[in-house]
N, C-alpha and C. Protein backbone atom coordinates (compact mmCIF):
# COMPACT_ATOMS: atom_id res chain seq x y z
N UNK A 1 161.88 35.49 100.00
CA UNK A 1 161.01 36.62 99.70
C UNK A 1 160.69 37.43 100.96
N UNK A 2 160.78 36.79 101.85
CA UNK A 2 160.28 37.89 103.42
C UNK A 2 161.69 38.45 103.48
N UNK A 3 162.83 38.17 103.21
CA UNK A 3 163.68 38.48 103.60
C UNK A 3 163.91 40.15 103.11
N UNK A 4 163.63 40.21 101.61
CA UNK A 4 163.45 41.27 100.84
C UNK A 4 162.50 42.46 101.45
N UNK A 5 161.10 41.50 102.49
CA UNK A 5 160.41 42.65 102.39
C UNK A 5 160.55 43.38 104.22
N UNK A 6 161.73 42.23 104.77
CA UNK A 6 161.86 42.86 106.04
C UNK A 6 163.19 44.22 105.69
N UNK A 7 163.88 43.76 104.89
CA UNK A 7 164.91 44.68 104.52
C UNK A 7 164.12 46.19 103.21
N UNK A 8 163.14 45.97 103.27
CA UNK A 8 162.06 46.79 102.12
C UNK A 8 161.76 47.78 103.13
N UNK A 9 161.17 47.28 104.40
CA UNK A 9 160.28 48.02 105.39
C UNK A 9 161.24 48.85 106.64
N UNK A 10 162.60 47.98 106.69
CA UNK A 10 163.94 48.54 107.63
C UNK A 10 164.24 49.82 107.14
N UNK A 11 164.73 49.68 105.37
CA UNK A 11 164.91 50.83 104.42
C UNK A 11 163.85 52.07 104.56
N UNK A 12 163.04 52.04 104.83
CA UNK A 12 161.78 53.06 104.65
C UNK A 12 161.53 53.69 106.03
N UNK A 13 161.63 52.89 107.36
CA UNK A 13 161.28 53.15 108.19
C UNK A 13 162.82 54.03 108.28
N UNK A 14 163.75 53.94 108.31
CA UNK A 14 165.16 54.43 108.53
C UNK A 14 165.20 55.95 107.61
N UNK A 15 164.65 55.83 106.29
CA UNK A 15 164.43 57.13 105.75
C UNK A 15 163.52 58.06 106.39
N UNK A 16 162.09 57.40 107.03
CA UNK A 16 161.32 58.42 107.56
C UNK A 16 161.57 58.60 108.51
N UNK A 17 162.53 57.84 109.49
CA UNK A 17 162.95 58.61 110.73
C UNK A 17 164.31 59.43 110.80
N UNK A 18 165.12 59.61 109.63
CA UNK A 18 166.39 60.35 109.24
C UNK A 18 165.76 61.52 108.41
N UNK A 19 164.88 61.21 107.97
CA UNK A 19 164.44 62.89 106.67
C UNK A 19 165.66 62.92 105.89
N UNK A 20 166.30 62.80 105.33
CA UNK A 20 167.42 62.92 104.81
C UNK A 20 167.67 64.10 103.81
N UNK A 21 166.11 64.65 102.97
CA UNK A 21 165.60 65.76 102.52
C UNK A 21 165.11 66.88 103.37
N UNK A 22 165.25 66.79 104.25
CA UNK A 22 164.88 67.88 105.27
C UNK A 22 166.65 68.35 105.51
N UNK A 23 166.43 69.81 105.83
CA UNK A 23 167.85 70.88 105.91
C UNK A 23 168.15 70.54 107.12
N UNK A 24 169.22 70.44 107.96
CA UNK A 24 169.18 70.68 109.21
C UNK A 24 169.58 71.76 109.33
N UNK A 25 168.60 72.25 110.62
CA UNK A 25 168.65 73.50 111.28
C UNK A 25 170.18 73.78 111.88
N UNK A 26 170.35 75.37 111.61
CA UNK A 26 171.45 75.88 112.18
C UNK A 26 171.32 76.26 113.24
N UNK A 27 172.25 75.92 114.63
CA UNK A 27 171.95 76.87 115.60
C UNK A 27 172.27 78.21 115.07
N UNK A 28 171.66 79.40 116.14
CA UNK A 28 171.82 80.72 116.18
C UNK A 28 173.01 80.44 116.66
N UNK A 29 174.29 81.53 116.44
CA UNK A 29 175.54 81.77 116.93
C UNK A 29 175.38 82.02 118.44
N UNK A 30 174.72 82.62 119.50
CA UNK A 30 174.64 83.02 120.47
C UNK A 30 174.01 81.88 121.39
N UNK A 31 173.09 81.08 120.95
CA UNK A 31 172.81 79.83 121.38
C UNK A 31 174.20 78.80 121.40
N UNK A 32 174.89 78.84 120.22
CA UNK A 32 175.96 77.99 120.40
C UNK A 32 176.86 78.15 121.23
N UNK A 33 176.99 79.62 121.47
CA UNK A 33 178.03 80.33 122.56
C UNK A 33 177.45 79.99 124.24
N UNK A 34 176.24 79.85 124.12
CA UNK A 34 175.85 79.72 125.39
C UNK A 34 175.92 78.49 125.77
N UNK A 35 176.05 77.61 124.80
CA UNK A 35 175.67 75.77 125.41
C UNK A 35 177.32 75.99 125.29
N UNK A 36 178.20 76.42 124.64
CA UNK A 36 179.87 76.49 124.76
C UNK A 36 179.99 76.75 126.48
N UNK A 37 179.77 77.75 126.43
CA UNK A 37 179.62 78.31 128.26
C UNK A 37 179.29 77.27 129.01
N UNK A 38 177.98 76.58 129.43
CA UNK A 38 177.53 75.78 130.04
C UNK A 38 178.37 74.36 130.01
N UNK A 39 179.06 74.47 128.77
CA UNK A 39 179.76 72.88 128.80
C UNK A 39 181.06 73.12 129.20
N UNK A 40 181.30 74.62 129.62
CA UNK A 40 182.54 74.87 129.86
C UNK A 40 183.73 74.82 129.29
N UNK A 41 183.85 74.75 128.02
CA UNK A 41 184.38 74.47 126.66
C UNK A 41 185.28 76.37 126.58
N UNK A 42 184.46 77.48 127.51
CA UNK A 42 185.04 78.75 126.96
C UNK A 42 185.10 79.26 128.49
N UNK A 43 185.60 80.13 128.41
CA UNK A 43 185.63 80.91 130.09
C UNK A 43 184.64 81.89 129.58
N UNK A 44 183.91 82.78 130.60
CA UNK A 44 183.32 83.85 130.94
C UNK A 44 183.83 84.76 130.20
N UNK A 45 185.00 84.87 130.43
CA UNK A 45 185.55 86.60 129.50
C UNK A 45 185.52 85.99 128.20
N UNK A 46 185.84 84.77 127.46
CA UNK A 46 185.80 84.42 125.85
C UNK A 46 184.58 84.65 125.93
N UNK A 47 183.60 84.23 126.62
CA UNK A 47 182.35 84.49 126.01
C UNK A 47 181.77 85.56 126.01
N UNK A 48 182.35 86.68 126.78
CA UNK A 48 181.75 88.62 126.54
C UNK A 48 182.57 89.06 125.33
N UNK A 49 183.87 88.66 125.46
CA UNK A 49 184.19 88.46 124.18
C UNK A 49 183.81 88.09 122.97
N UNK A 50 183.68 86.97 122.32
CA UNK A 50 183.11 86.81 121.43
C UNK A 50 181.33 86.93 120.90
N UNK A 51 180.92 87.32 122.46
CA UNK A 51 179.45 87.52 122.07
C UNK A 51 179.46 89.18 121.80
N UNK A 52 180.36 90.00 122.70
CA UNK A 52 180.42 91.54 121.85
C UNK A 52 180.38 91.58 120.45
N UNK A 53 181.57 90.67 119.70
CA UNK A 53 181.74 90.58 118.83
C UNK A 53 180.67 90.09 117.49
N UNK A 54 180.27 89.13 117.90
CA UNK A 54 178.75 88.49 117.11
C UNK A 54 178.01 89.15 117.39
N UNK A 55 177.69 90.72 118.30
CA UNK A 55 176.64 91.71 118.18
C UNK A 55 176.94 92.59 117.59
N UNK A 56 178.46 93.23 117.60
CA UNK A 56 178.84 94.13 116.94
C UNK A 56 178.67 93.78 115.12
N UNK A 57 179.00 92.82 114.77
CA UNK A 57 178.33 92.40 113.44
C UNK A 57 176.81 92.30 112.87
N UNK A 58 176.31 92.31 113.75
CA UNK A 58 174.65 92.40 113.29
C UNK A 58 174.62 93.82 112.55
């Protein structure tokens, strides 16, 4: 019977720290472009590049 209620209280505590009903947030496109930059994942010119581009669409 404890066994049930340590695996009762694991289950619950694991839902309220996952939210699983909560949306996850989207980054903004320009935030993503910038942590891209910083991780070095894009060069400088992709990123005037594609950030012209994600302004020119607004």
């Amino acid at each position: 019977m404890h066994a049930f209620w340590w695996v009762f209280w694991i289950v619950v505590l694991v839902l309220v720290y996952l939210r699983p009903w909560e949306q996850k947030r989207t980054e903004d496109p320009l935030q993503l472009l910038k942590r891209r930059l910083a991780k070095g994942e894009i060069s400088r010119k992709e990123y005037e590049e594609i950030k012209k581009t994600l302004l020119k669409d607004q």
